[in-house]
Protein backbone atom coordinates (compact mmCIF):
# COMPACT_ATOMS: atom_id res chain seq x y z
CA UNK A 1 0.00 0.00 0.00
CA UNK A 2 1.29 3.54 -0.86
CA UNK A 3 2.46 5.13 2.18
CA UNK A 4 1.48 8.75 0.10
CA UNK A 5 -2.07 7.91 0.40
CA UNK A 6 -2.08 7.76 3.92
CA UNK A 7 0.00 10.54 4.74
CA UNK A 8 -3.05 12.91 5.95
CA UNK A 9 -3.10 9.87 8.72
CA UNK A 10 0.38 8.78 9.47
CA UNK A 11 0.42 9.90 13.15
CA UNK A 12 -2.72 8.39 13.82
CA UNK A 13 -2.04 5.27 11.97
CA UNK A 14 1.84 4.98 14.18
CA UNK A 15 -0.64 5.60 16.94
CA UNK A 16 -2.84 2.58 15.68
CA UNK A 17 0.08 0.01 16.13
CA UNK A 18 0.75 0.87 19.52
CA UNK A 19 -3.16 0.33 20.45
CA UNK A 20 -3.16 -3.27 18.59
CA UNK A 21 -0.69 -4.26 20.34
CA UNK A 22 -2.23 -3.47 23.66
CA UNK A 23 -4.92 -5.03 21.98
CA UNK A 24 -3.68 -8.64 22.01
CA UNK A 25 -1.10 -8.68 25.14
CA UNK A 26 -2.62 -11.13 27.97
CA UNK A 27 -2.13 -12.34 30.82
CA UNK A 28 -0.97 -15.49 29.67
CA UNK A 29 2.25 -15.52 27.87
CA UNK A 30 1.32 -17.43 25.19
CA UNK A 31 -1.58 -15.92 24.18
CA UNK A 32 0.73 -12.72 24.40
CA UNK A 33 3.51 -13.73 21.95
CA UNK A 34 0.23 -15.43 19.54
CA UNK A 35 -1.25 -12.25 19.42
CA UNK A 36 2.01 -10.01 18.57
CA UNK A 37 2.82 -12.64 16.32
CA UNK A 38 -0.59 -12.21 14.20
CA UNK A 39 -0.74 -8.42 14.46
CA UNK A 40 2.88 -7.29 13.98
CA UNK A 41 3.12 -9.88 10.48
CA UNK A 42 2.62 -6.99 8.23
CA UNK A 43 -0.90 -5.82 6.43
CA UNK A 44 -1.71 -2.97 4.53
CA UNK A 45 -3.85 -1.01 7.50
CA UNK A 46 -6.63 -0.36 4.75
CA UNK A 47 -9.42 -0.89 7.01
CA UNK A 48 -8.63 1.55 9.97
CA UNK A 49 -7.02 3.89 7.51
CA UNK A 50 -10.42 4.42 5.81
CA UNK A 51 -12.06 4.43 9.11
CA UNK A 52 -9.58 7.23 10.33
CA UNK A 53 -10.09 9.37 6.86
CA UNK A 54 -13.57 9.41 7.62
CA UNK A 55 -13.60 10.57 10.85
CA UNK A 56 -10.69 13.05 9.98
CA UNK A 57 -13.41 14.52 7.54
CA UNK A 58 -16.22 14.67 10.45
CA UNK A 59 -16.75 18.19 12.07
CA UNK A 60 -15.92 16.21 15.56
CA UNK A 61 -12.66 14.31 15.18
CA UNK A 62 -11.50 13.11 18.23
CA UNK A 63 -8.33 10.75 17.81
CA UNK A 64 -8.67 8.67 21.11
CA UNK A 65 -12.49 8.14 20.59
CA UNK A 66 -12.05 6.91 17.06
CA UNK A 67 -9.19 5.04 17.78
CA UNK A 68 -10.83 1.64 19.16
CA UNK A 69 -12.99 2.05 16.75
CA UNK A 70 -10.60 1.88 14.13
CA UNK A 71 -8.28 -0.80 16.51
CA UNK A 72 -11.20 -2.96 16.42
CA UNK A 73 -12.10 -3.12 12.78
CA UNK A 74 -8.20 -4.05 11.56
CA UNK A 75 -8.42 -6.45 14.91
CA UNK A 76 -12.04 -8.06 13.31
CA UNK A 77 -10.12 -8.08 10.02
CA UNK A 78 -7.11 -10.21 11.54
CA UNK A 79 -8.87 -12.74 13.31
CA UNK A 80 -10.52 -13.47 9.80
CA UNK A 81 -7.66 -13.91 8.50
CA UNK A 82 -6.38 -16.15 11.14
CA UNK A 83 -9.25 -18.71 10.63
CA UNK A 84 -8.88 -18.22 7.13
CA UNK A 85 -5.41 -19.51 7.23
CA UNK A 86 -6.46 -22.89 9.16
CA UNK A 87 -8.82 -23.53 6.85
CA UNK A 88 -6.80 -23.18 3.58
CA UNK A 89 -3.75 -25.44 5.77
CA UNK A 90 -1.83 -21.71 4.87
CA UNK A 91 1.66 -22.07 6.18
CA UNK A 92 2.55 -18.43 5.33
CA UNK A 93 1.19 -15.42 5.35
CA UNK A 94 2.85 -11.82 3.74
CA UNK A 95 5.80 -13.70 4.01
CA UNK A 96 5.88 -14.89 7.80
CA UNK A 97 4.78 -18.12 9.27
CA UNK A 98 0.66 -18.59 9.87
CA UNK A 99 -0.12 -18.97 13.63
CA UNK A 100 -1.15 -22.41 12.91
CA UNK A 101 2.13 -23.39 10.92
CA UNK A 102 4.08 -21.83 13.42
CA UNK A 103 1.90 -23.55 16.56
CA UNK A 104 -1.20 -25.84 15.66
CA UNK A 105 -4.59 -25.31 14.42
CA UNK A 106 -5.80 -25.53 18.35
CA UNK A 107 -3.71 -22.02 18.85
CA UNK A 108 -4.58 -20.41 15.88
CA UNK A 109 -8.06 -21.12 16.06
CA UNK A 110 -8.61 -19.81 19.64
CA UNK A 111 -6.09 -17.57 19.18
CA UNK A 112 -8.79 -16.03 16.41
CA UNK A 113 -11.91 -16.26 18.78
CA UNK A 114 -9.87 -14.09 21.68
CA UNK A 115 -8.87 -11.47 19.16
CA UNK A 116 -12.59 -10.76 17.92
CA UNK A 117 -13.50 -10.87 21.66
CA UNK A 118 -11.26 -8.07 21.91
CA UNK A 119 -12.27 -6.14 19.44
CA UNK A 120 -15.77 -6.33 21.11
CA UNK A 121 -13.83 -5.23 24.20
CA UNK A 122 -12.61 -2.47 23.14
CA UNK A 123 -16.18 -1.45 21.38
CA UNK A 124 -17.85 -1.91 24.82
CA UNK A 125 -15.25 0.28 26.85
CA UNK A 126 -15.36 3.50 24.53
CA UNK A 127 -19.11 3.34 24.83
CA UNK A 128 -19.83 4.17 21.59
CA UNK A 129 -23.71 4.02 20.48
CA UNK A 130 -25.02 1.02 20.22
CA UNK A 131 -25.78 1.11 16.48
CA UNK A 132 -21.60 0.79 15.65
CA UNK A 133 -22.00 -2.89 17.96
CA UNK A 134 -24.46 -3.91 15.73
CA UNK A 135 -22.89 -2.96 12.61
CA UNK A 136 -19.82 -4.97 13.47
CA UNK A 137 -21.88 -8.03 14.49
CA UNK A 138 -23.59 -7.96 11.40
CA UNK A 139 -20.37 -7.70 8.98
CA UNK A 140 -19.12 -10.47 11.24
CA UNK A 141 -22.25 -12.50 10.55
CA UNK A 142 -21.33 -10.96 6.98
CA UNK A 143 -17.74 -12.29 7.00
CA UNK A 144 -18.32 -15.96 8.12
CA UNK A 145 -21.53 -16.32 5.55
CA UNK A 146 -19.57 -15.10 2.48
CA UNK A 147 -16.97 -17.72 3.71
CA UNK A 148 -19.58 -20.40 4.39
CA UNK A 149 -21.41 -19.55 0.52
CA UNK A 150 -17.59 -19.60 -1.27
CA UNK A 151 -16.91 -22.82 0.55
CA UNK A 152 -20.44 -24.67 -0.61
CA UNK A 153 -19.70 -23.49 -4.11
CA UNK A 154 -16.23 -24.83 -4.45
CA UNK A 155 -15.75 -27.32 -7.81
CA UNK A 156 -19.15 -26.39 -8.90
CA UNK A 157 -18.18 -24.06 -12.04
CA UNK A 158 -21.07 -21.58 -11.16
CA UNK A 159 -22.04 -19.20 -14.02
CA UNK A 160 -24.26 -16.98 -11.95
CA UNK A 161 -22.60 -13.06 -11.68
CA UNK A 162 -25.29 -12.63 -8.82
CA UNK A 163 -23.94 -15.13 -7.11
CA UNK A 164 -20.40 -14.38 -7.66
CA UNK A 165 -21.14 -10.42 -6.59
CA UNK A 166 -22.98 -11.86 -3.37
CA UNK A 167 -19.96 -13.19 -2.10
CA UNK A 168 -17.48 -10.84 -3.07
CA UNK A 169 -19.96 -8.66 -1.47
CA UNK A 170 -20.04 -10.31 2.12
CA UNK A 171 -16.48 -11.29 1.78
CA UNK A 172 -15.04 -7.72 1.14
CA UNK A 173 -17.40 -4.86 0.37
CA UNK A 174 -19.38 -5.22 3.56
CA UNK A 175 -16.15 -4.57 5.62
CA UNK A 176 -14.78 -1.37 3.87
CA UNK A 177 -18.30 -0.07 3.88
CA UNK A 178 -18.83 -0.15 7.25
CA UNK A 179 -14.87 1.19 7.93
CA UNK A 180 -15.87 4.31 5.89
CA UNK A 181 -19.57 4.37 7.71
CA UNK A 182 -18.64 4.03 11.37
CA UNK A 183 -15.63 6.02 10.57
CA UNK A 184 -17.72 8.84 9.53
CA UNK A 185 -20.15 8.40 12.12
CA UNK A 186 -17.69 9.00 15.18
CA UNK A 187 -16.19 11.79 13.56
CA UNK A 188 -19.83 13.73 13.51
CA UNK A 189 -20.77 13.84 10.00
CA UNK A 190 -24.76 13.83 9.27
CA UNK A 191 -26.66 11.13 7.85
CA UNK A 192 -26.24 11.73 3.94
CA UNK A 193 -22.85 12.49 4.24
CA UNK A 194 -22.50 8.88 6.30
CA UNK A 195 -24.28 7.35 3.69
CA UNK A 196 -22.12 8.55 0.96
CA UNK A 197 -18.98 7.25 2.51
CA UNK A 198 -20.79 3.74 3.17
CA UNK A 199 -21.53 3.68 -0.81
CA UNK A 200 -17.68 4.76 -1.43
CA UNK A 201 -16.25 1.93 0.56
CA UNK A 202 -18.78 -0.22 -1.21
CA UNK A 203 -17.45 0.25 -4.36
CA UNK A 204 -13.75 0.56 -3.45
CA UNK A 205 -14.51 -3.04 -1.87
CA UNK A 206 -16.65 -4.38 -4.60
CA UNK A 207 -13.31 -3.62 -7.31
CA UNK A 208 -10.66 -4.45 -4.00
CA UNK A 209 -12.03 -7.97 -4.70
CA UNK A 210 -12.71 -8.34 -8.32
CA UNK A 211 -8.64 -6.67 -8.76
CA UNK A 212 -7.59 -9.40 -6.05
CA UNK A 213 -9.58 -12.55 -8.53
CA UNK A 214 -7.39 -10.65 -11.84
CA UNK A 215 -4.43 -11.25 -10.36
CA UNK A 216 -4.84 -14.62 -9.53
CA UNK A 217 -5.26 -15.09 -13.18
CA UNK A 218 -2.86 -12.94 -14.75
CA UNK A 219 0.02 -12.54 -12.41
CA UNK A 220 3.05 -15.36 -11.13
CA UNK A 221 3.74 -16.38 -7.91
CA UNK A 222 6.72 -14.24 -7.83
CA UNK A 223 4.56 -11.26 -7.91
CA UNK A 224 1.36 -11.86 -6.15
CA UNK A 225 3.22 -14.42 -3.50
CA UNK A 226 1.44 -17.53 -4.35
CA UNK A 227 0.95 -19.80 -7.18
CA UNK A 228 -1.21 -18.56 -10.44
CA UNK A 229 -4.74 -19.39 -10.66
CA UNK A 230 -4.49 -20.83 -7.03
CA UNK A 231 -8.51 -19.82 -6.72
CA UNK A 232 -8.95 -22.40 -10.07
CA UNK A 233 -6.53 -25.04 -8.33
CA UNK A 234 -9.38 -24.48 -5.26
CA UNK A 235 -12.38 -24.50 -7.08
CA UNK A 236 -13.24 -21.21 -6.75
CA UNK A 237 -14.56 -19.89 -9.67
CA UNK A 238 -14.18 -16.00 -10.14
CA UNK A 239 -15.55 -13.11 -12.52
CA UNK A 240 -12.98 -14.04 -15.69
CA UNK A 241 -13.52 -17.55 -15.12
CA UNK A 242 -17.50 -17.40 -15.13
CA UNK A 243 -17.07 -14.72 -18.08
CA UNK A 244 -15.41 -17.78 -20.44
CA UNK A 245 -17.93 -20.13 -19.36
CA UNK A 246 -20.34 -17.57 -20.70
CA UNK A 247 -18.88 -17.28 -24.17
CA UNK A 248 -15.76 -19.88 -24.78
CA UNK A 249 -15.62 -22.10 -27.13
CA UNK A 250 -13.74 -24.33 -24.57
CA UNK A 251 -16.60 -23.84 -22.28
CA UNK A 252 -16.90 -27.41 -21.34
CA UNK A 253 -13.25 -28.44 -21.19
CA UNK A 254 -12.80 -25.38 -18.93
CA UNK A 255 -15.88 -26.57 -16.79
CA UNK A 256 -14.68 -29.97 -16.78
CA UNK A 257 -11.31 -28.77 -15.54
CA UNK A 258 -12.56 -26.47 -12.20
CA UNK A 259 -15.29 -29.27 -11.29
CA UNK A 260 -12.18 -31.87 -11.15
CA UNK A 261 -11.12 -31.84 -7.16
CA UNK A 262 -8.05 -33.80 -8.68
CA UNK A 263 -7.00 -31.11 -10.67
CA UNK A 264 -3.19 -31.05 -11.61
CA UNK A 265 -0.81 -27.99 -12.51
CA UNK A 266 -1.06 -28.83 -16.31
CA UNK A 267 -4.80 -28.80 -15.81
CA UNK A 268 -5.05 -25.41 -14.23
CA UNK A 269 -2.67 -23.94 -17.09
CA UNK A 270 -4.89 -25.23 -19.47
CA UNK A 271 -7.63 -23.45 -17.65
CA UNK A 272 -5.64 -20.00 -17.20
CA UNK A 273 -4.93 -20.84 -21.13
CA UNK A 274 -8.88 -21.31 -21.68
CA UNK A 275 -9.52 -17.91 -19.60
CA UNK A 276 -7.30 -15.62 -21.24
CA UNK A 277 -8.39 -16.41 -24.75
CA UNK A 278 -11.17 -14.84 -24.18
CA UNK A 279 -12.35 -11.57 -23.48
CA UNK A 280 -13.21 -12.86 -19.29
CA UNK A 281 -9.64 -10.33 -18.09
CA UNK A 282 -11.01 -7.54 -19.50
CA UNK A 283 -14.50 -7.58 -18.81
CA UNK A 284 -13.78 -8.30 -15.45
CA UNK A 285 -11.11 -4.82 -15.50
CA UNK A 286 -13.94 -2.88 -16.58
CA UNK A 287 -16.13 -4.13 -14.07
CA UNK A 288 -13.55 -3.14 -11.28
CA UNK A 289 -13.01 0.20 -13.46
CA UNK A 290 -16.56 0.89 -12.80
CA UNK A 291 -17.16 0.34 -9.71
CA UNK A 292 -13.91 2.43 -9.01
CA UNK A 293 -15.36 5.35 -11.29
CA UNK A 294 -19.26 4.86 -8.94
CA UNK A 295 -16.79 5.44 -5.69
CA UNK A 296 -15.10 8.54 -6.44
CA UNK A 297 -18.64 9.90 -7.61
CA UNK A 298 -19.76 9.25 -4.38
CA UNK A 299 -17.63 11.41 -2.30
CA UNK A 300 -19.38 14.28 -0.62
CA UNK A 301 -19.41 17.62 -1.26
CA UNK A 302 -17.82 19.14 1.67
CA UNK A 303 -14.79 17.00 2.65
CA UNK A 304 -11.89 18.31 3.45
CA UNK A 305 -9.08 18.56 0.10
CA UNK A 306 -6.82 16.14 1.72
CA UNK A 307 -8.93 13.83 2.89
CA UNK A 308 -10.76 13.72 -0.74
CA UNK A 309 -7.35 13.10 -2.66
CA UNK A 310 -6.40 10.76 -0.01
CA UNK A 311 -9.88 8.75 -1.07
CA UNK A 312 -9.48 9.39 -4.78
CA UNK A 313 -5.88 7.98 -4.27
CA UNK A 314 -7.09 4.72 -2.32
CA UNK A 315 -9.23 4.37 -5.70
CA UNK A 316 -6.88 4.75 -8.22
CA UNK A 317 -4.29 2.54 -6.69
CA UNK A 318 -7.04 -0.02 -6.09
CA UNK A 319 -7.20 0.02 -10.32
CA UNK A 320 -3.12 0.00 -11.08
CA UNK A 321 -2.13 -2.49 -8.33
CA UNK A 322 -0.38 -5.45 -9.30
CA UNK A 323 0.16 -7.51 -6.13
């Protein structure tokens, strides 16, 4: 993530890292050196970054009352991750070892469930109202359905887009949404304003994800940090892979090929080979282009000049990043 984007934020966001550590330190040792392991492993910060450049744009920005706030979301985010990484059997993660490589799944699994119990924590002691608890219950809800829906669909070679935008929906949009929502909400900006934010982080989520299923078909381990059309090699069919079951000729090789739980290397080649002879990359760009284009429309009016070019930045880097 460019550190330029962010620089409106930097102070709060050094401020951030001090919090999530706090965050995750226990009584128990253990559960101490877990948590620091899982929360000092890198990440790009988006979440609580778009959470604090909303409430930097609010007429009542108060850093220590939007920090837990923001704490929570990127410790909500983590946690995900975390059980994410146990079910995939992940061994690394940005480059450092998963907690349940580096321990077991036990550990990593509970490790997970105290740091969204934290997050809670942390919700409950600001006292903020109650509609920001519900709104991170619900994405959590959100989260673990998305998860539940991909996981059902695996080696079924869906063709439905509704489907597809469902889950990338629940999966991703939901969560930067709500970062740009909440954000806005503890930093006193009115409704409409609120509600413009929400649809920016929408749309910025909505493209976040469809970018993320491009470079899983376009880019090599080297760059993205794991192996090329790793989502076919799972059964998870994305937007350019539903696209060329639409309209390629090889239709029914490529559907044989991501229904096949067996699948070898040569077979997913053969399926990134189907994909990109057809028009499935760009369609899904333009999608992502779109949805980019519906987010920077939806800024409001009256927001500060650096917070807007910070937002309009988050955007465009969204469409040019290749990792």
């Amino acid at each position: 993530m460019s550190n330029q984007m962010f620089d409106v934020i930097k102070g709060d966001l050094e401020v951030l890292e001090q919090g999530l550590q706090e965050a995750v330190t226990s009584t128990n040792d253990l559960v101490t050196e877990v948590g620091m392991h899982i929360v000092t492993s890198g990440g790009k910060r988006i979440r609580p970054a778009l959470c604090l450049l909303s409430a930097r744009g609010g007429r009542a920005f108060d850093l220590p009352h939007v920090l837990p706030l923001a704490e929570a979301l990127e410790l909500i985010h983590t946690a995900s991750l975390v059980h994410d990484d146990v079910i995939d059997e992940a061994d690394t993660r940005r480059g450092a070892a998963t907690a349940n490589a580096r321990w077991n799944n036990q550990v990593a699994i509970l490790s997970g469930d105290y740091i969204f119990a934290r997050a809670f924590t942390l919700i409950a002691e600001e006292g903020y109202d109650s509609y920001v608890s519900k709104r991170l219950a619900d994405l959590v809800c959100n989260l673990s359905v998305g998860e539940i829906i991909q996981d059902h669909a695996v080696y079924q070679a869906s063709r439905g887009m509704a489907d597809y935008y469902e889950r990338i929906q629940k999966k991703t949009a939901d969560f930067l949404e709500i970062c740009c929502e909440l954000g806005a909400m503890v930093g006193g900006m009115d409704r409409e304003e609120m509600k413009k934010l929400a649809e920016y982080g929408h749309c910025i989520g909505m493209a976040f994800q469809i970018t993320d299923d491009l470079l899983d078909i376009e880019q090599t381990a080297e760059t993205i940090g794991k192996p090329a059309g790793n989502d076919i090699r799972q059964g998870i069919v994305t937007l350019p892979v539903i696209r060329a079951l639409e309209t390629s000729p090889d239709a029914e090789e490529l559907e044989r090929i991501v229904t096949d739980m067996e699948m070898t290397d040569e077979m997913v080649e053969r399926a990134l080979e189907i994909v990109k002879a057809t028009d499935g990359v760009d369609f899904a760009k333009a999608k992502a282009d779109e949805y980019l284009a519906r987010a920077k429309a939806a800024l409001p009016e009256g927001l500060p000049d650096a917070i807007r070019e910070a937002y309009e930045m988050v955007a465009d880097f969204i469409g040019d990043r290749d990792f």
